[in-house]
N, C-alpha and C. Protein backbone atom coordinates (compact mmCIF):
# COMPACT_ATOMS: atom_id res chain seq x y z
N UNK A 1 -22.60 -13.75 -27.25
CA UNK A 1 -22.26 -12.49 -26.57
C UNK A 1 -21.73 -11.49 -27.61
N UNK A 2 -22.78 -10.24 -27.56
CA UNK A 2 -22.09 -9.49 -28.76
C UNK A 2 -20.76 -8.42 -28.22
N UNK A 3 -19.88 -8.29 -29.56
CA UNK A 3 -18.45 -8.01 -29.38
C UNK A 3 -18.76 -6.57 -28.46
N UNK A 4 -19.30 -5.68 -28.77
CA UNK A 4 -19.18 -4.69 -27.51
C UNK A 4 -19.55 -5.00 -26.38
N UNK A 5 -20.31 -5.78 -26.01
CA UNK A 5 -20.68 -6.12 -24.78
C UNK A 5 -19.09 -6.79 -23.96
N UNK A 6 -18.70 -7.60 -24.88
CA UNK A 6 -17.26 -8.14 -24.52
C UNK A 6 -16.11 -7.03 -24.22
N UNK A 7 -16.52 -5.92 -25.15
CA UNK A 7 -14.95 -5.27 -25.13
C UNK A 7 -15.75 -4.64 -23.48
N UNK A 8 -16.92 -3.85 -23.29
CA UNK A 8 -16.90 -2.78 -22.65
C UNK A 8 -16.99 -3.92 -21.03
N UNK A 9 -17.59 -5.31 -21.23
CA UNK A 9 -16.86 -6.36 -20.24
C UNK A 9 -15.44 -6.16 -19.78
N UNK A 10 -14.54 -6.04 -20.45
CA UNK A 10 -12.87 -6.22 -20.34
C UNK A 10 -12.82 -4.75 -19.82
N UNK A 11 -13.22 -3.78 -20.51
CA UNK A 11 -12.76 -2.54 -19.76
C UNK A 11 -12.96 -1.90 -18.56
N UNK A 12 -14.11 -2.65 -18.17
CA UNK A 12 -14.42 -2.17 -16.87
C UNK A 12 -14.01 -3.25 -15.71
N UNK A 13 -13.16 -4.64 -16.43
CA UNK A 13 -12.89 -5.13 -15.49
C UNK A 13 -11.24 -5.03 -15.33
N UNK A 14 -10.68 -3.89 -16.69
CA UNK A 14 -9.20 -3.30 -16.60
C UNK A 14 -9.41 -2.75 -15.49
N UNK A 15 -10.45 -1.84 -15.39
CA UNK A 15 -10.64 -0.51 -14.49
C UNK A 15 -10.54 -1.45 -13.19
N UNK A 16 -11.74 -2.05 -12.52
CA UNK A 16 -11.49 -2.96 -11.57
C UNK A 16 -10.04 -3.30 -11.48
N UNK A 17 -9.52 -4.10 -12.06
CA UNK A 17 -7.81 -4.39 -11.87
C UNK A 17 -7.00 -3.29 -11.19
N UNK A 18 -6.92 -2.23 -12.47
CA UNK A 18 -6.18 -1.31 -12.28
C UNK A 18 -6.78 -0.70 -10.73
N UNK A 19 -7.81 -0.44 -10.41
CA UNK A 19 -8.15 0.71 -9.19
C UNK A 19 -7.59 -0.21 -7.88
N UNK A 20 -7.57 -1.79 -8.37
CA UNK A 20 -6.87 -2.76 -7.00
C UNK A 20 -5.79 -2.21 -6.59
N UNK A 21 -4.93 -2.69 -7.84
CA UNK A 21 -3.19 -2.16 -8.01
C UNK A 21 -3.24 -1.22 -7.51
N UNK A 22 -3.84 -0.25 -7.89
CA UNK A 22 -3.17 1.60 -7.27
C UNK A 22 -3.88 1.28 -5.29
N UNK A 23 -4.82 0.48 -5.08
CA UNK A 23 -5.46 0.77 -3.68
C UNK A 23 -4.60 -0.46 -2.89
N UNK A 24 -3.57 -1.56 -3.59
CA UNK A 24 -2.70 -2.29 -2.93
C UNK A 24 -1.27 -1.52 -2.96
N UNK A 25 -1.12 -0.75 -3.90
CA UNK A 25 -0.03 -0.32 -3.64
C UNK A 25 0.21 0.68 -3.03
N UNK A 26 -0.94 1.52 -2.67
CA UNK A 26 -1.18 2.73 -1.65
C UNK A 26 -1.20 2.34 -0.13
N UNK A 27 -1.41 1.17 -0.31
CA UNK A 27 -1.72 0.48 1.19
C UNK A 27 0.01 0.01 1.84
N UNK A 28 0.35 -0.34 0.57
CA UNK A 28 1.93 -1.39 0.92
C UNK A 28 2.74 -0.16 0.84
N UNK A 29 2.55 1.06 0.32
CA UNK A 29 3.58 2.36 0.66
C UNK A 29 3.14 2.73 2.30
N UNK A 30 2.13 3.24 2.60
CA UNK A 30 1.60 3.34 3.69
C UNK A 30 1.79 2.47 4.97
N UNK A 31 1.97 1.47 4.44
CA UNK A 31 2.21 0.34 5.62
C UNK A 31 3.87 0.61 5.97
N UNK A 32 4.80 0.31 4.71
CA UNK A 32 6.38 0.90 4.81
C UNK A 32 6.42 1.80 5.53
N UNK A 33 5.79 3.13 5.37
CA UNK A 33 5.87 4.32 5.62
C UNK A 33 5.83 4.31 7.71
N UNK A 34 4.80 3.70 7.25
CA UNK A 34 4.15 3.39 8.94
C UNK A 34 5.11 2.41 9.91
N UNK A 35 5.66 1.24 9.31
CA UNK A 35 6.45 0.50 9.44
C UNK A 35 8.29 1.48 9.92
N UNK A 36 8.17 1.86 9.03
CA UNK A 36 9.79 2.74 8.92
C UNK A 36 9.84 3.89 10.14
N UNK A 37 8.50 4.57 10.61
CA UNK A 37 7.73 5.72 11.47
C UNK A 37 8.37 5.09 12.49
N UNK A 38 7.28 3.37 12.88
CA UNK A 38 7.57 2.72 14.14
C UNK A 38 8.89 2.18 14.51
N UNK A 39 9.79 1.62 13.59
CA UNK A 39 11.07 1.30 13.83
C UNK A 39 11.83 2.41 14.53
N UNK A 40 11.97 3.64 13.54
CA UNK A 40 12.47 4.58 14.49
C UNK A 40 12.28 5.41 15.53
N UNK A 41 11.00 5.29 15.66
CA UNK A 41 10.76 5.65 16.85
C UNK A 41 11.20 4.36 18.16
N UNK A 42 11.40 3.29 18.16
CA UNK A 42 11.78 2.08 18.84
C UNK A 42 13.11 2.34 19.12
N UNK A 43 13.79 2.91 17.77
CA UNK A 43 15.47 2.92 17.83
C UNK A 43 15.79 4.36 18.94
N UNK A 44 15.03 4.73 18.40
CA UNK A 44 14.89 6.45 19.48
C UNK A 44 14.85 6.02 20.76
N UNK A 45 14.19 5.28 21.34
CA UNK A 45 13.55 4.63 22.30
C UNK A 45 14.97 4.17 23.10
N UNK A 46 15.27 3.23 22.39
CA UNK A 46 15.88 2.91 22.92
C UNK A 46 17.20 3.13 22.98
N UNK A 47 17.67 3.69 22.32
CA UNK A 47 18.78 4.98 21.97
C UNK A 47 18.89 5.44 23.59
N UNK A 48 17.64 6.29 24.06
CA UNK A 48 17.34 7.31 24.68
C UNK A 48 17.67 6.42 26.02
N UNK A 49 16.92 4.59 26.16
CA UNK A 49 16.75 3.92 27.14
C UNK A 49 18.28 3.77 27.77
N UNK A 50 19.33 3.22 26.81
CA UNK A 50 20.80 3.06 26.64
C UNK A 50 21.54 4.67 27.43
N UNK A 51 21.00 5.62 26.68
CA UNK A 51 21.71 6.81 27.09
C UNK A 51 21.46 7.10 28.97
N UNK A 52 20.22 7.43 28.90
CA UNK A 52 19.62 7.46 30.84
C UNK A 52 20.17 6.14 31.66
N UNK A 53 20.51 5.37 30.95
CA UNK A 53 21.20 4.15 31.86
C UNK A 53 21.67 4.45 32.98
């Protein structure tokens, strides 16, 4: 296997790597984000459920 074939192998499978990382970690902010949205809206909820008692 000749050496450029190897390096430009590795770099496009940095790229692969790297584009995971940024599309798992866009997902796991998003999910928090979404996660943190639904909690308080629950706490609201029931805030609101407690208060009309």
């Amino acid at each position: 296997m000749p050496a450029i074939m190897l390096i430009s192998w590795n770099e496009s499978n940095l790229t692969i790597l790297t584009l995971g990382v940024i599309v798992l970690a866009v997902e796991e902010f998003f999910m928090s984000l979404i996660k943190r949205k639904y909690w308080s809206m629950v706490i609201q909820w029931v805030l609101v459920e407690e208060i009309t008692k």
